[in-house]
N, C-alpha and C. Protein backbone atom coordinates (compact mmCIF):
# COMPACT_ATOMS: atom_id res chain seq x y z
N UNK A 1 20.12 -205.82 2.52
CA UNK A 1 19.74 -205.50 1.16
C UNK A 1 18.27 -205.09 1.13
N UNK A 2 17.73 -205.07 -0.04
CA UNK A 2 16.85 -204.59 -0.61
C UNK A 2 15.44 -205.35 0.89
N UNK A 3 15.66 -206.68 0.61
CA UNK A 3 14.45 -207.68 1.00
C UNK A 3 14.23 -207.55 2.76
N UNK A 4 15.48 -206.81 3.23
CA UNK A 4 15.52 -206.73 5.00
C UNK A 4 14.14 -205.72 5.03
N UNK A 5 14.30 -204.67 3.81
CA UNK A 5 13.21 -203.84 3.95
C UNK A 5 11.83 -204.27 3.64
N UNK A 6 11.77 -205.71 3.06
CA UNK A 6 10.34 -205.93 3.13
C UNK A 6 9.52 -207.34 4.02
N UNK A 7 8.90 -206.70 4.52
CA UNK A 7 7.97 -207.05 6.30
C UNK A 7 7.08 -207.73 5.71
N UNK A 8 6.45 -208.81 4.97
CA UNK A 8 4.75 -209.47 4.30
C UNK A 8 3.85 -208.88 5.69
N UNK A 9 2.68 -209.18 5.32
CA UNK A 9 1.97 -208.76 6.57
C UNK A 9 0.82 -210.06 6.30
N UNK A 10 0.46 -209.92 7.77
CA UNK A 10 -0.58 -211.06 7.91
C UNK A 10 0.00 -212.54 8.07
N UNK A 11 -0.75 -213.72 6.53
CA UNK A 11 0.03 -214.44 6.29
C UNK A 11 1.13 -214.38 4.91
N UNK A 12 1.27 -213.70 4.18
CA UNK A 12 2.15 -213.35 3.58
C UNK A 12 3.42 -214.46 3.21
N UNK A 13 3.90 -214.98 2.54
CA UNK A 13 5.13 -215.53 2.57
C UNK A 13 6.17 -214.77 1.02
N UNK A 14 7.11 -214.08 1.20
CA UNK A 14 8.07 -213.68 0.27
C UNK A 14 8.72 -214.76 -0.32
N UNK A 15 9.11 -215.12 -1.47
CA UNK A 15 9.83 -216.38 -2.04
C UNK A 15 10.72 -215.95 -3.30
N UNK A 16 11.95 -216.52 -3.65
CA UNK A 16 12.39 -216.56 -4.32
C UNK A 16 12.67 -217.17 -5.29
N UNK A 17 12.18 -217.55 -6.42
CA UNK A 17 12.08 -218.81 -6.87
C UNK A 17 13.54 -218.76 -7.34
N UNK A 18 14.02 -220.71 -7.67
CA UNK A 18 15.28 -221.00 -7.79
C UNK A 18 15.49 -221.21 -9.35
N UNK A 19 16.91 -220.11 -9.50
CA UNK A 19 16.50 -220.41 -11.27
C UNK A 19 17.12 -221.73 -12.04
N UNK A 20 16.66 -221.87 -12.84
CA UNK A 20 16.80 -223.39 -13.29
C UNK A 20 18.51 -222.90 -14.43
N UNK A 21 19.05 -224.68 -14.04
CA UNK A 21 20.25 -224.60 -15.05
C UNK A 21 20.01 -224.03 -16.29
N UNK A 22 21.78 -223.46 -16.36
CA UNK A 22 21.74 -222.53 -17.69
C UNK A 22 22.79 -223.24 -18.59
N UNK A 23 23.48 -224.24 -17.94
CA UNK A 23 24.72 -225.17 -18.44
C UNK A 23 24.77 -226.63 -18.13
N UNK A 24 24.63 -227.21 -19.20
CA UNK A 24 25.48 -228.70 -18.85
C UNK A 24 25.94 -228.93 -17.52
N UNK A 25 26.45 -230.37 -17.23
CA UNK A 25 27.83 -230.63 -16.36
C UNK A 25 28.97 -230.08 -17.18
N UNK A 26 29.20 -230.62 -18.62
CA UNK A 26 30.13 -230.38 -19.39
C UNK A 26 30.38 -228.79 -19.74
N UNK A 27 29.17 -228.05 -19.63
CA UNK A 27 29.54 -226.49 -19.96
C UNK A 27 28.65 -226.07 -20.95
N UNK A 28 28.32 -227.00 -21.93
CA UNK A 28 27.13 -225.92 -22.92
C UNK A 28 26.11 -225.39 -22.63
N UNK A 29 25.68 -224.16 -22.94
CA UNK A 29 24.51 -223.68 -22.69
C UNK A 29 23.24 -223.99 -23.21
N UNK A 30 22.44 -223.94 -22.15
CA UNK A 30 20.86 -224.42 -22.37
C UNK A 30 19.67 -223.80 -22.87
N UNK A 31 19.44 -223.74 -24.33
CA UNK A 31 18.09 -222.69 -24.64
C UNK A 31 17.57 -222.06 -23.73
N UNK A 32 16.74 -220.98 -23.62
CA UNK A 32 15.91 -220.27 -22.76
C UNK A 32 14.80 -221.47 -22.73
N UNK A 33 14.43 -221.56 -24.03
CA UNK A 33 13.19 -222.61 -24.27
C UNK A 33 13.20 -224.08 -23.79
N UNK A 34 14.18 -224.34 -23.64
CA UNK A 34 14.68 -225.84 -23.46
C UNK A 34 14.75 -226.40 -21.86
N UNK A 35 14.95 -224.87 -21.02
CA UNK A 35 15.21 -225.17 -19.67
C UNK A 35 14.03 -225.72 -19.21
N UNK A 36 14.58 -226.41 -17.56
CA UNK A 36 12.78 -226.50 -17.21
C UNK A 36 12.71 -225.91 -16.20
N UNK A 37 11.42 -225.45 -16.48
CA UNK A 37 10.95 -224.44 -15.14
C UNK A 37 10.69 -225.04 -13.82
N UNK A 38 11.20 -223.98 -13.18
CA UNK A 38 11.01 -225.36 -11.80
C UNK A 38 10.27 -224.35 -10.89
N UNK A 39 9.64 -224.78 -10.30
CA UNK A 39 8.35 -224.47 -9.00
C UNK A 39 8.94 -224.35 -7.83
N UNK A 40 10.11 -224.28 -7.97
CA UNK A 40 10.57 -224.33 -6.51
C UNK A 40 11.07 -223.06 -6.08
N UNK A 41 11.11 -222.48 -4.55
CA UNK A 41 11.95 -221.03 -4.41
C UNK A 41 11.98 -221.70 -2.96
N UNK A 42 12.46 -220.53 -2.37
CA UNK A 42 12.78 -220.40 -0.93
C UNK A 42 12.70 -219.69 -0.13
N UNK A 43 12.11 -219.13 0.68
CA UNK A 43 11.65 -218.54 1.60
C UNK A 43 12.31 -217.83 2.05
N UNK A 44 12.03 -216.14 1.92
CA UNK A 44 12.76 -214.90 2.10
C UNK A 44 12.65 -214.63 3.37
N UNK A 45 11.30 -213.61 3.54
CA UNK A 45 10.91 -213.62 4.57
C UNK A 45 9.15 -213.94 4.99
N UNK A 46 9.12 -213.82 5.91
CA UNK A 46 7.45 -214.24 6.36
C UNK A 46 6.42 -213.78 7.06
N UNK A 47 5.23 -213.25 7.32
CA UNK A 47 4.77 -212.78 7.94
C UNK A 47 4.28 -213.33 9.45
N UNK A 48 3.82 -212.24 10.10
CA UNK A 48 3.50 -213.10 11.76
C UNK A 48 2.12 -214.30 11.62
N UNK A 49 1.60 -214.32 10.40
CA UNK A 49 0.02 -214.75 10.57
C UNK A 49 -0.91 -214.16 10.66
N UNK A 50 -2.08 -215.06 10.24
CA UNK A 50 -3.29 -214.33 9.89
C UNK A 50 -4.32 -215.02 11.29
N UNK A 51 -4.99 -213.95 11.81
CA UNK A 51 -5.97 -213.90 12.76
C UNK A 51 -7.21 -214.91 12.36
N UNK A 52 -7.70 -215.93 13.19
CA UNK A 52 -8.87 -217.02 12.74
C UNK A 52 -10.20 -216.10 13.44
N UNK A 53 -10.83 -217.33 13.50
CA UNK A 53 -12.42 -216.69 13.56
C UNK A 53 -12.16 -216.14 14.70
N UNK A 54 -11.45 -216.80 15.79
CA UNK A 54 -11.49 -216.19 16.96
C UNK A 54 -10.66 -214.89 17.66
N UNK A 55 -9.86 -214.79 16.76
CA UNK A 55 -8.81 -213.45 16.73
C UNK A 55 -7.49 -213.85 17.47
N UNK A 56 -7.45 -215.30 17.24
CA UNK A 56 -5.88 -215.58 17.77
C UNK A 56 -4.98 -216.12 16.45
N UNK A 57 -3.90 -215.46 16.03
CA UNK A 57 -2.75 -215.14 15.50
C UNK A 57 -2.71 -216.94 15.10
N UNK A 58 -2.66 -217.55 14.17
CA UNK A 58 -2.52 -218.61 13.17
C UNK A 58 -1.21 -218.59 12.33
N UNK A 59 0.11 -219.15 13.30
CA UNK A 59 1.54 -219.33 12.84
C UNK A 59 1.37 -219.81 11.60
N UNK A 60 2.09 -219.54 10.47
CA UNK A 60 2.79 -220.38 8.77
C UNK A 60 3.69 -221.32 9.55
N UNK A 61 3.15 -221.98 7.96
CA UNK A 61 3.39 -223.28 8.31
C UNK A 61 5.51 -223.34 7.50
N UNK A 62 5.55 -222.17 7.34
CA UNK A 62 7.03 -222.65 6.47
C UNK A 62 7.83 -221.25 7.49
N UNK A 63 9.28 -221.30 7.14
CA UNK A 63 10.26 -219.97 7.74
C UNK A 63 10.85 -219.66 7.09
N UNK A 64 11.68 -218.50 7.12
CA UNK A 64 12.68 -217.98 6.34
C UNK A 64 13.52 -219.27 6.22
N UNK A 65 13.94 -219.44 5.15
CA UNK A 65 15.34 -220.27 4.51
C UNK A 65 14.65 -221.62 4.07
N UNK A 66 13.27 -222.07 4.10
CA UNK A 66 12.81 -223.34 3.67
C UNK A 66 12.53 -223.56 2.62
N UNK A 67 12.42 -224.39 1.90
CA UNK A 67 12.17 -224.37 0.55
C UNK A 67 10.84 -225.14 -0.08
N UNK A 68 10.41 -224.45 -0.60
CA UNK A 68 9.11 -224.36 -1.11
C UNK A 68 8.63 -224.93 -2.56
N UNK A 69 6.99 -225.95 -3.01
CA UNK A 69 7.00 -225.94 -3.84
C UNK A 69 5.87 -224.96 -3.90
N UNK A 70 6.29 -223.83 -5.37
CA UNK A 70 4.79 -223.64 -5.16
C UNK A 70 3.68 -223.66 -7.35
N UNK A 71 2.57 -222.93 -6.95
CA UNK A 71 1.89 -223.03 -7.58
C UNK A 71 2.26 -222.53 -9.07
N UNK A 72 1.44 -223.25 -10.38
CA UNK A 72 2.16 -222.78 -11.40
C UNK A 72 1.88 -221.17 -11.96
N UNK A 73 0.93 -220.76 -11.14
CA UNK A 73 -0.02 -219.49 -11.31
C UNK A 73 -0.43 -218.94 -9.82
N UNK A 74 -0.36 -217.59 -10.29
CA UNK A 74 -0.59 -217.28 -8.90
C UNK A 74 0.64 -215.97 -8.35
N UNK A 75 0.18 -215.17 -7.21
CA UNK A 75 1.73 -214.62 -6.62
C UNK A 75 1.51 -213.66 -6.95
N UNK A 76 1.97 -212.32 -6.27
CA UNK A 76 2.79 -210.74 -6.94
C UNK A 76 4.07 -210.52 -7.09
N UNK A 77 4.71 -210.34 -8.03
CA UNK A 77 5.49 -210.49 -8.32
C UNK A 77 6.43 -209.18 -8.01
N UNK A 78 7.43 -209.35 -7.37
CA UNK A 78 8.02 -208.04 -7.24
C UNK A 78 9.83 -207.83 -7.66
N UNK A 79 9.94 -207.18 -8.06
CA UNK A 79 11.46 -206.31 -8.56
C UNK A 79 12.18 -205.94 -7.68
N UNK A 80 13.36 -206.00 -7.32
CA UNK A 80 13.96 -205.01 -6.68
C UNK A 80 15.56 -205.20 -7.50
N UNK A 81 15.97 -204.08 -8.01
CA UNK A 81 17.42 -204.50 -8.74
C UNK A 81 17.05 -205.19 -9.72
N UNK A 82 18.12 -206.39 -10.00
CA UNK A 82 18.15 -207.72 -10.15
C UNK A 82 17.38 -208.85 -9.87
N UNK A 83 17.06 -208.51 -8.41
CA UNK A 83 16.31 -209.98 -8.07
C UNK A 83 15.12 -209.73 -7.98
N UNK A 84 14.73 -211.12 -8.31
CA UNK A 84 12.82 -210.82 -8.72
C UNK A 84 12.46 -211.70 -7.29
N UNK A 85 11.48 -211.40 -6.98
CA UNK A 85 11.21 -212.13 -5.86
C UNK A 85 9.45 -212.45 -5.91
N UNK A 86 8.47 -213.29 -5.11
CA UNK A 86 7.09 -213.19 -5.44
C UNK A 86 6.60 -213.37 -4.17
N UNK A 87 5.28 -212.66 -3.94
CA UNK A 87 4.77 -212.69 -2.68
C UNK A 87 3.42 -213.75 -2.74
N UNK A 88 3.40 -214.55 -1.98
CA UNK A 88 2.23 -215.54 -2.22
C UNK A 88 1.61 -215.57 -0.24
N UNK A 89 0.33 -216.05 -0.56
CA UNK A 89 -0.52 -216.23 0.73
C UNK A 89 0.14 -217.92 1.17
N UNK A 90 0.49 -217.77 2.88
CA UNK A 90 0.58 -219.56 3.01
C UNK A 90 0.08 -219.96 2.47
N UNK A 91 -1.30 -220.13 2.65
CA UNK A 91 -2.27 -221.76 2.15
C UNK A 91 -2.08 -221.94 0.34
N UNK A 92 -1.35 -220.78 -0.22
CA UNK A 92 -1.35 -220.99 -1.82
C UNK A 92 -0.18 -221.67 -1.89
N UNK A 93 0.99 -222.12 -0.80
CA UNK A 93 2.28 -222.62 -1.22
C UNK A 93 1.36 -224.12 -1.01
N UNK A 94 2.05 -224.92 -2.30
CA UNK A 94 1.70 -226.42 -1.95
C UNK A 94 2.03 -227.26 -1.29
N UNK A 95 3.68 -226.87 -1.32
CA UNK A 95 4.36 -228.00 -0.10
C UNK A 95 5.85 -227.77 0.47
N UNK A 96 6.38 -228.14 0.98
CA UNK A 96 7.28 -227.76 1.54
C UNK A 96 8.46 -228.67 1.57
N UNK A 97 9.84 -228.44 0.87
CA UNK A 97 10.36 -229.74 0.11
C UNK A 97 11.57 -229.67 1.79
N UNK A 98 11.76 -230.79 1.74
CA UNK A 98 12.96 -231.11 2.87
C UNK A 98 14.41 -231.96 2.23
């Protein structure tokens, strides 16, 4: 799809954030306003790392498919289709949920 075509560069991490319930257990639907926003996505794809003082390549700390908390602000936000996806720097993700 769309996201095979996009490479982050540097440290880069692509994320998807996870959208929050739209229904009950029972089935009713949940205001737009009422939902709660959740901070969480998951890790699309990732870049190779960003070069330190000394010019050796500095692995992320997360991978494709992990799941992420991240910041309430922040990110570029990108379109493709349907799915929205956001590009954030490692050190801006806060933590990394297991």
């Amino acid at each position: 799809a769309a996201t095979k075509r996009i490479v982050p560069l540097f440290d880069r991490v692509l994320v998807q954030k996870i959208k929050p319930v739209e229904r009950t257990a029972s089935g009713l639907f949940i205001p737009e306003k009422a939902q709660e926003s959740l901070n969480e996505a998951v890790v699309i794809a990732v870049g190779p790392g960003a070069p330190d003082k000394d010019g050796a390549i500095r692995p992320l700390a997360v991978k494709e498919g992990d799941r992420v908390l991240l910041p309430p602000f922040g990110g570029n936000a990108l379109k493709f289709g349907q799915d929205e996806y956001t590009l954030y720097r490692d050190s801006e993700l806060l933590a990394k949920l297991e």
